[in-house]
C-alpha atoms as a PDB file:
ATOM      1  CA  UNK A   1     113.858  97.728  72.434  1.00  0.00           C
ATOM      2  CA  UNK A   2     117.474  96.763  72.109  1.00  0.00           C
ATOM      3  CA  UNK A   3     118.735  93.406  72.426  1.00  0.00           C
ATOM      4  CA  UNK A   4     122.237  92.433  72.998  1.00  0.00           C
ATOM      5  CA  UNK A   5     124.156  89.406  70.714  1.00  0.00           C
ATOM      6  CA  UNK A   6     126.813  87.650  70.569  1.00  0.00           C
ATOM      7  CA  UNK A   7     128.721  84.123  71.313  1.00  0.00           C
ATOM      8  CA  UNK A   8     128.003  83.878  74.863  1.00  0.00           C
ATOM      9  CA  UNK A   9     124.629  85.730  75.491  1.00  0.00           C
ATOM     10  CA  UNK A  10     121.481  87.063  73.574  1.00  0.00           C
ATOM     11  CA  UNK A  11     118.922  89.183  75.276  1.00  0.00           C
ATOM     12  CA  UNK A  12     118.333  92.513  76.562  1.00  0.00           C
ATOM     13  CA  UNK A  13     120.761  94.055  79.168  1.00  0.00           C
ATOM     14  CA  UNK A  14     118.686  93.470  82.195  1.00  0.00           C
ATOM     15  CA  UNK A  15     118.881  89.821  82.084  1.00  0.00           C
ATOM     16  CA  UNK A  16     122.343  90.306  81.007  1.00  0.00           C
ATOM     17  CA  UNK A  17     123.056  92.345  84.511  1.00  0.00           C
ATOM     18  CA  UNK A  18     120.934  90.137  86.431  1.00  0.00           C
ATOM     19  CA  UNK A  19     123.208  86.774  84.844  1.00  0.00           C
ATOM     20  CA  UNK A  20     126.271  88.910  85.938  1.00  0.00           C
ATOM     21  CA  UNK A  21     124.505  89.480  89.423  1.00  0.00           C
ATOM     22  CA  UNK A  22     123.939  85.696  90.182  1.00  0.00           C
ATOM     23  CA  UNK A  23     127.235  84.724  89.093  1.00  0.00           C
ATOM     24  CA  UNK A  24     125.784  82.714  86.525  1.00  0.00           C
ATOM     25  CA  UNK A  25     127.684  84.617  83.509  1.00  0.00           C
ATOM     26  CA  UNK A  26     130.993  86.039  83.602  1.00  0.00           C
ATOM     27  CA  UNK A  27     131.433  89.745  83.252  1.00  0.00           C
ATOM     28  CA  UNK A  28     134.983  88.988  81.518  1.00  0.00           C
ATOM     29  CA  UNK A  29     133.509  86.976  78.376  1.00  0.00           C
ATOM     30  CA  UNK A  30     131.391  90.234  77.513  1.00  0.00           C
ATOM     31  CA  UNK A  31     133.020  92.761  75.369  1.00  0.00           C
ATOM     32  CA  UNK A  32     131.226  96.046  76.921  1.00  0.00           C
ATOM     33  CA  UNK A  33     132.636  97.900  73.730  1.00  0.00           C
ATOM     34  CA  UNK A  34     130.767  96.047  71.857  1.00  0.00           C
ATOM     35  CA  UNK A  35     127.283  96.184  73.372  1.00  0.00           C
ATOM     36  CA  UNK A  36     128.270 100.291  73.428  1.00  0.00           C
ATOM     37  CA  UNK A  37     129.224  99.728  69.289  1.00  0.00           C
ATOM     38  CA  UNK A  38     126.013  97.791  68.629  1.00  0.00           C
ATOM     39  CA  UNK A  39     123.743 100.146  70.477  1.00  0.00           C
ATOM     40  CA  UNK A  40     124.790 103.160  69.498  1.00  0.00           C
ATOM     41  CA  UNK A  41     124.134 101.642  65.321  1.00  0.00           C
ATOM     42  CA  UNK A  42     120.997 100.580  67.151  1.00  0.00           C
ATOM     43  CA  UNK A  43     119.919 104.615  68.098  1.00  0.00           C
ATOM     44  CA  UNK A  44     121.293 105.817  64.363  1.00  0.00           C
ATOM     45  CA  UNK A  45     119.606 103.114  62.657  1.00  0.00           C
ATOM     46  CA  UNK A  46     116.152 104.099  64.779  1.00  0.00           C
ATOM     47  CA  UNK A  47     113.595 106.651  63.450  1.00  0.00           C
ATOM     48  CA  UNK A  48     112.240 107.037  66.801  1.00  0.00           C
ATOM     49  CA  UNK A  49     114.325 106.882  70.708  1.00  0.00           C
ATOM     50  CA  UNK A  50     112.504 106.729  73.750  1.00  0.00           C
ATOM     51  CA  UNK A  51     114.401 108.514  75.797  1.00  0.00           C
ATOM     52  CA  UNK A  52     113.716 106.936  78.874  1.00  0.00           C
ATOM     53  CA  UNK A  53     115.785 103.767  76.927  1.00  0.00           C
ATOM     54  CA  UNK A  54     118.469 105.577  76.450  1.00  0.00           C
ATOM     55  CA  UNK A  55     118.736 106.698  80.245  1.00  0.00           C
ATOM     56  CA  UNK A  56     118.444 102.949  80.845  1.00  0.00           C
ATOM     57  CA  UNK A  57     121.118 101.820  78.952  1.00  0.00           C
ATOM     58  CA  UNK A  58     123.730 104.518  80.746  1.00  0.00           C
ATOM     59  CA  UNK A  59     122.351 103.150  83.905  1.00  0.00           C
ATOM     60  CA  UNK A  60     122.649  99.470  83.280  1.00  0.00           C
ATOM     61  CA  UNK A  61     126.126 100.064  80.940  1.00  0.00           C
ATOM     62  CA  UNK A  62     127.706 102.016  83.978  1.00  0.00           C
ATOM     63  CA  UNK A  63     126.913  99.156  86.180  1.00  0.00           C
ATOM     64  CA  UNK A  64     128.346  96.448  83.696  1.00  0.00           C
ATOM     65  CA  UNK A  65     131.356  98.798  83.380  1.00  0.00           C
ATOM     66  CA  UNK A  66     131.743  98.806  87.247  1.00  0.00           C
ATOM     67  CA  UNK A  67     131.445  95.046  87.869  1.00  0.00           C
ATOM     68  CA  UNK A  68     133.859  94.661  85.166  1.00  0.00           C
ATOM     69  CA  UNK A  69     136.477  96.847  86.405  1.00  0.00           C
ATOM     70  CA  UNK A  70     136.417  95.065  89.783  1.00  0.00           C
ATOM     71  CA  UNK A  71     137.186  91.766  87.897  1.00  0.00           C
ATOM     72  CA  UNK A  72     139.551  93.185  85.833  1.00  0.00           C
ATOM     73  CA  UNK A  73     141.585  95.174  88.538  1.00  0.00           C
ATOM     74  CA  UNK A  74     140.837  93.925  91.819  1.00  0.00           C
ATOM     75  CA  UNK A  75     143.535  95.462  93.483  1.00  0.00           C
ATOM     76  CA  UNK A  76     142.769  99.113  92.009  1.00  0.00           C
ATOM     77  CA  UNK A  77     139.419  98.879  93.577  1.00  0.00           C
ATOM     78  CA  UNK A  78     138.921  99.750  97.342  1.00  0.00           C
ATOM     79  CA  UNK A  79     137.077  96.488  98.725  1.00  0.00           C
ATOM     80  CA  UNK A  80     133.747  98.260 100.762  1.00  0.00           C
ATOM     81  CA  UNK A  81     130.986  96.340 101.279  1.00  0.00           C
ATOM     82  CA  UNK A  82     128.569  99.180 101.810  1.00  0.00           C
ATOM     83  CA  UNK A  83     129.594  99.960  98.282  1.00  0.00           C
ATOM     84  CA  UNK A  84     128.559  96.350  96.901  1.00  0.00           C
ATOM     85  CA  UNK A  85     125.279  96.102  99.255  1.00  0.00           C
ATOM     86  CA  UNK A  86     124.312  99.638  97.286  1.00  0.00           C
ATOM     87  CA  UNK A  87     124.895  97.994  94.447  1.00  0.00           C
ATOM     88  CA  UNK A  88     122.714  95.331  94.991  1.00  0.00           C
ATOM     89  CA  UNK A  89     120.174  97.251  96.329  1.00  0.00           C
ATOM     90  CA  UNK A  90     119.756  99.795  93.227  1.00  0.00           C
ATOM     91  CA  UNK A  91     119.833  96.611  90.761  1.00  0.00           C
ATOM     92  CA  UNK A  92     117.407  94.958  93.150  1.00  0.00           C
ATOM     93  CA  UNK A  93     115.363  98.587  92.804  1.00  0.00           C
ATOM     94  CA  UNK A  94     115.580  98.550  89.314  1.00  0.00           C
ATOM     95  CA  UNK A  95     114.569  95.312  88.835  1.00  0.00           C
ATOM     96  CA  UNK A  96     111.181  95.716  91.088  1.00  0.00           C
ATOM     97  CA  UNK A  97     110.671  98.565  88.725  1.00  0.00           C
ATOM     98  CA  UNK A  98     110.923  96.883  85.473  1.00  0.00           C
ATOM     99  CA  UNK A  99     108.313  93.945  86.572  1.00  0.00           C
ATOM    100  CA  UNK A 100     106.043  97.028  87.772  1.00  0.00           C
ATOM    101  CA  UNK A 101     106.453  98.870  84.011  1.00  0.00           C
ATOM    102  CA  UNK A 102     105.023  95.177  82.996  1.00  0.00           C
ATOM    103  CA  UNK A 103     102.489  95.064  85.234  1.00  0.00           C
ATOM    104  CA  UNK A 104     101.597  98.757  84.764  1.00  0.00           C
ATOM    105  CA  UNK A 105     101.616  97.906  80.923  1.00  0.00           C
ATOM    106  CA  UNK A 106      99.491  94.263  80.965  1.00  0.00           C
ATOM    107  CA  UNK A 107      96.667  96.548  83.110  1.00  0.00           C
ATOM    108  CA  UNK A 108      96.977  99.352  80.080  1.00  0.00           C
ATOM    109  CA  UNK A 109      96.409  96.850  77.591  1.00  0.00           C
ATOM    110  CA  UNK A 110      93.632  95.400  79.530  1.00  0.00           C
ATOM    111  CA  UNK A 111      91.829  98.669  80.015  1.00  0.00           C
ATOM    112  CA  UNK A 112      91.767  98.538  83.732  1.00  0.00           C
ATOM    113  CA  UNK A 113      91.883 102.287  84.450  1.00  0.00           C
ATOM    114  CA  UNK A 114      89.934 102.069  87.606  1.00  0.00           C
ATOM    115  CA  UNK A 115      90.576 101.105  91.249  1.00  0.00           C
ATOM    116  CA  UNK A 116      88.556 101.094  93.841  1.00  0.00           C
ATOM    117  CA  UNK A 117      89.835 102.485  97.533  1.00  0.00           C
ATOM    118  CA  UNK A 118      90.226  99.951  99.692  1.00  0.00           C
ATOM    119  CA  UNK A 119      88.391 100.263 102.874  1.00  0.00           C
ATOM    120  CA  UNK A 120      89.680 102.186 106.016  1.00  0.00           C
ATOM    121  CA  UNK A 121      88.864 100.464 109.483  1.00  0.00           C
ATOM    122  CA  UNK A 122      89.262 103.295 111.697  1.00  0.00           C
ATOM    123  CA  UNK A 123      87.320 103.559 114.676  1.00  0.00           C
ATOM    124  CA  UNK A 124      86.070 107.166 115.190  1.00  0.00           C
ATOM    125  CA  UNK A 125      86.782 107.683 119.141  1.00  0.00           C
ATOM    126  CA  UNK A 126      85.519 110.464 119.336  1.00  0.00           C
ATOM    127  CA  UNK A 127      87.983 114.299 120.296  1.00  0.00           C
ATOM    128  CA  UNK A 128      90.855 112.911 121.450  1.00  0.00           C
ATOM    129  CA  UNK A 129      93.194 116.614 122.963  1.00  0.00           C
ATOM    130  CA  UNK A 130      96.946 116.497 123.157  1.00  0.00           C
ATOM    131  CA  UNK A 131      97.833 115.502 126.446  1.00  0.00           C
ATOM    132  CA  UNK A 132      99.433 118.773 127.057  1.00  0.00           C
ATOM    133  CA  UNK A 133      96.457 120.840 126.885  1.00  0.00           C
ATOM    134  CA  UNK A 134      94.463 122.438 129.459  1.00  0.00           C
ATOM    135  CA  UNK A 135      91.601 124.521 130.073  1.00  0.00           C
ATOM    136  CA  UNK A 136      93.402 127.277 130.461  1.00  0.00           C
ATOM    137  CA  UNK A 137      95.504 126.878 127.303  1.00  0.00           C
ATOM    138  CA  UNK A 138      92.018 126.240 125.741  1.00  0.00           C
ATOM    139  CA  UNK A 139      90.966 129.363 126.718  1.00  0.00           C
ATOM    140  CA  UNK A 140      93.294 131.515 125.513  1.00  0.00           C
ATOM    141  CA  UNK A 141      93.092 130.451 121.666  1.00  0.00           C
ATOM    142  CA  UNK A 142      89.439 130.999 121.690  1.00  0.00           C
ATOM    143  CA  UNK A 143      89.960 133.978 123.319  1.00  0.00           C
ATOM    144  CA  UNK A 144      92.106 134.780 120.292  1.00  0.00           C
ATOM    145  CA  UNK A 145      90.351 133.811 117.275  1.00  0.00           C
ATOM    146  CA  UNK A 146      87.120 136.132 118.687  1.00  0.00           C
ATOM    147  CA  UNK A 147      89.712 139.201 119.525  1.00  0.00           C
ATOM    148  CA  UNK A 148      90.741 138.497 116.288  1.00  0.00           C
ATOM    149  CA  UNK A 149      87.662 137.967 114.338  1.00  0.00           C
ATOM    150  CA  UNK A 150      86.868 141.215 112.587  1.00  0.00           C
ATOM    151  CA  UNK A 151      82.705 141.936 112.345  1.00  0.00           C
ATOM    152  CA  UNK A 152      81.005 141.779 108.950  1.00  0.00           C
ATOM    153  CA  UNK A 153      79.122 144.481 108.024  1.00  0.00           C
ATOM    154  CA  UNK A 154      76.329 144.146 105.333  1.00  0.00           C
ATOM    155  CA  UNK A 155      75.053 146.275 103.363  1.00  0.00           C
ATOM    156  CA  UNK A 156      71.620 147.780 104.009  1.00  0.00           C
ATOM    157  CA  UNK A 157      69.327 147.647 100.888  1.00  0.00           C
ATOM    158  CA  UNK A 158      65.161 147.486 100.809  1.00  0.00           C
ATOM    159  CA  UNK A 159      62.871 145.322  99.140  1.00  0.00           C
ATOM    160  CA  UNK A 160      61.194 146.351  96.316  1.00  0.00           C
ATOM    161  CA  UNK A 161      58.168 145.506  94.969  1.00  0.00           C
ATOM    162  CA  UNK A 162      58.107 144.238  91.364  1.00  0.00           C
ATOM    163  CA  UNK A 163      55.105 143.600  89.367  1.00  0.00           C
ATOM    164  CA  UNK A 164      54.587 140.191  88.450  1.00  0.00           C
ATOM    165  CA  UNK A 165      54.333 139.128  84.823  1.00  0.00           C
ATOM    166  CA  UNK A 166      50.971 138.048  85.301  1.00  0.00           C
ATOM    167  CA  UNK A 167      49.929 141.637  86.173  1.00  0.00           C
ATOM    168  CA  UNK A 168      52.108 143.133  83.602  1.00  0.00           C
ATOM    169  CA  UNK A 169      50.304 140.921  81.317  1.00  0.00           C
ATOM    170  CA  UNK A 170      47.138 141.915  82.282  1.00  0.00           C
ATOM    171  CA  UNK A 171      48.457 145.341  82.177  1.00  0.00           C
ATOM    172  CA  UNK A 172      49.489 145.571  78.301  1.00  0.00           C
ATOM    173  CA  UNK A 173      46.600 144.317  77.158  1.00  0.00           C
ATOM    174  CA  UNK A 174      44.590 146.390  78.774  1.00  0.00           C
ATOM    175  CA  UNK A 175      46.845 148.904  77.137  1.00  0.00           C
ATOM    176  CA  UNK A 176      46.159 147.281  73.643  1.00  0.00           C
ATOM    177  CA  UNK A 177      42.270 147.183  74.005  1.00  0.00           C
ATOM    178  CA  UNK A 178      42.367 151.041  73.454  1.00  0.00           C
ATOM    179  CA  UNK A 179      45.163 151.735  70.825  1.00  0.00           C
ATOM    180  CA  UNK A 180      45.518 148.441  69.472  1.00  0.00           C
ATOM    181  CA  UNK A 181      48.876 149.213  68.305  1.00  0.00           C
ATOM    182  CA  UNK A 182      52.051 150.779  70.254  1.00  0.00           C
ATOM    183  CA  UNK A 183      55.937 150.612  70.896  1.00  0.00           C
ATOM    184  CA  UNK A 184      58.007 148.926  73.707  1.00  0.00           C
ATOM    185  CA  UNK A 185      59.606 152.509  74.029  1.00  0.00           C
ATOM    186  CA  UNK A 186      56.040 153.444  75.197  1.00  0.00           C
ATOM    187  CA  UNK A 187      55.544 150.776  77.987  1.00  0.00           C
ATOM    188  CA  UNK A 188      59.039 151.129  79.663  1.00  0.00           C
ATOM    189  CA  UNK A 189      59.859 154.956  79.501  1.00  0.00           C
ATOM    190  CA  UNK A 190      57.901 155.226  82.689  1.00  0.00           C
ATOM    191  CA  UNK A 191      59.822 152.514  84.302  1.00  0.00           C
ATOM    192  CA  UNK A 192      62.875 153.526  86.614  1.00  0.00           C
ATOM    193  CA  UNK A 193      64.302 149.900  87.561  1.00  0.00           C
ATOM    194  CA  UNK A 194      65.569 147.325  85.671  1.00  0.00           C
ATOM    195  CA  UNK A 195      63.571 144.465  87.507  1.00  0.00           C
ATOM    196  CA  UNK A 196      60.605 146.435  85.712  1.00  0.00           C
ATOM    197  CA  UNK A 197      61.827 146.543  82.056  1.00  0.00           C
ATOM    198  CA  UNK A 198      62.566 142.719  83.023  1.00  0.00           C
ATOM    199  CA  UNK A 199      59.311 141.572  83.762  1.00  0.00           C
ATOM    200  CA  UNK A 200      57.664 143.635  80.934  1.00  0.00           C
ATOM    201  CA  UNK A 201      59.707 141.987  78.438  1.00  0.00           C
ATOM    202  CA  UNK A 202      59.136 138.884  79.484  1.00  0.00           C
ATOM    203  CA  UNK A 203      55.067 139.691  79.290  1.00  0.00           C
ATOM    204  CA  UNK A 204      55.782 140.928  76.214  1.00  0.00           C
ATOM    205  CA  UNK A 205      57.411 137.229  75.251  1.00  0.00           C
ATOM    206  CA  UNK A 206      54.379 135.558  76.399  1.00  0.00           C
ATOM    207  CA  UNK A 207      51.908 137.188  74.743  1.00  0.00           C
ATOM    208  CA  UNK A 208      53.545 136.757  71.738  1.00  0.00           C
ATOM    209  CA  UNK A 209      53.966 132.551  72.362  1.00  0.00           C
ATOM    210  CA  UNK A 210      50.290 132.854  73.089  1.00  0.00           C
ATOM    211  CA  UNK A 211      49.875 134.678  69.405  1.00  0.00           C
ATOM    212  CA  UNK A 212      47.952 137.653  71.086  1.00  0.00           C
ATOM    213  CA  UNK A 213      50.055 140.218  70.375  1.00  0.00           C
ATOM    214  CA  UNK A 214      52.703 140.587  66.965  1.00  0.00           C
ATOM    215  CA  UNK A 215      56.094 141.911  67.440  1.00  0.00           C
ATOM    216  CA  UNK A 216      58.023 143.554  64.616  1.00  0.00           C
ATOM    217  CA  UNK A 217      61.320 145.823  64.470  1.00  0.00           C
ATOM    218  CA  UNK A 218      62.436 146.918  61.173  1.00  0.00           C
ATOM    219  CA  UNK A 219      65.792 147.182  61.524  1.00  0.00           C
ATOM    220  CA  UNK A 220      68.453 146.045  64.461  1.00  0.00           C
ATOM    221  CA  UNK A 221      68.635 148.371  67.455  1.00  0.00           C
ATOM    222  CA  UNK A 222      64.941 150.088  66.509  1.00  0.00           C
ATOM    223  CA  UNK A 223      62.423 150.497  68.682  1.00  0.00           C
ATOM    224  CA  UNK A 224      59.639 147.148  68.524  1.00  0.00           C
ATOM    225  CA  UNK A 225      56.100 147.528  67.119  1.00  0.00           C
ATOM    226  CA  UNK A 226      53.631 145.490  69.108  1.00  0.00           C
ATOM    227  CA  UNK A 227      50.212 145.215  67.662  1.00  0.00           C
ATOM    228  CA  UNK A 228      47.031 142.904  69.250  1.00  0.00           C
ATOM    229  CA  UNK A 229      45.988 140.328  67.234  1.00  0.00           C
ATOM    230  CA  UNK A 230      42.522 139.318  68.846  1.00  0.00           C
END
């Protein structure tokens, strides 16, 4: 952060434009060329500017520079007191937002990162209309949103039964009891739905957790050997 030195004041220019503000330092005794010299070997001599620092110090230097020419040349500058209650009113601005940044910063450092919503007292009164509508007004939007309103259609589709994977179960090993050995190509070429090849794979997944039946595929993308085991 910069900082501002020399014979009659030491600090960083917001206390110096706030002194200037209250009248309790002059604007002549400060050499603004200097605090422009010293800041700018201040930004070469840093590895790292914030750039929201910089925009600061144009801000707060422009002001200085403006307060200083009305001292300096009174009678160049047009006396308008909407012009000096502005200025008061964007250092007054300013100000409120440098003691929020601090605020803002102490709650960072204290890891405060949640706030709770305060509580709304509103009294739910119920449908309160605009006083300019009727029943007839009334009418007519509804009457619009259903002329309006364009019919879904759905599509038509049948339930199918699937076996379950109990009976599919039941239904392979009845298979196995007579060849003892066969291929999944076998038990879902008859199959012509995909909920069917679904729930005989999953059979074929439980028998195998229940060790009553071996899978095997040599090789990726071959058809799988299943063989009983009891």
């Amino acid at each position: 952060m910069f900082t501002f030195t020399d014979e009659k004041f030491s600090g960083p220019l917001d206390l110096l434009l706030n002194l200037v503000e209250g009248h309790e330092l002059k604007i002549t005794e400060i050499s603004l060329a200097d605090v422009t010299d010293k800041y700018l070997s201040f930004v070469n001599s840093s590895t790292e500017i914030d750039e929201s620092e910089m925009a600061d110090f144009l801000v707060l230097a422009a002001k200085l520079l403006y307060l200083k020419s009305k001292e300096l040349l009174p009678q160049l500058v047009v006396e308008d007191e909407q012009t000096g209650d502005e200025l008061s009113r964007q250092l007054k601005m300013y100000e409120q937002f440098v003691h929020a940044a601090e605020e803002i910063k102490e709650m960072l450092l204290q890891r405060r990162f949640m706030y709770p919503r305060q509580e709304l007292h509103v009294m739910a009164r119920g449908f309160q209309p605009p006083k300019t509508l009727t029943s007839f007004k009334l009418g007519a939007v509804i009457t619009d949103i259903v002329t309006r309103r364009t019919p879904v259609k759905l599509e038509e589709a049948q339930i199918q039964k699937v076996m379950s994977i109990r009976e599919k179960i039941d239904a392979v090993q009845d298979m196995l009891k007579t060849f003892q050995r066969t291929h999944m190509k076998h038990l879902v070429d008859d199959l012509s739905s995909k909920p069917d090849i679904i729930v005989t794979f999953l059979a074929l997944l439980e028998l195998a957790k229940q060790r009553s039946v071996l899978l095997e595929q040599e090789d990726h993308f071959t058809d799988i050997h299943i063989t009983a085991t009891l």
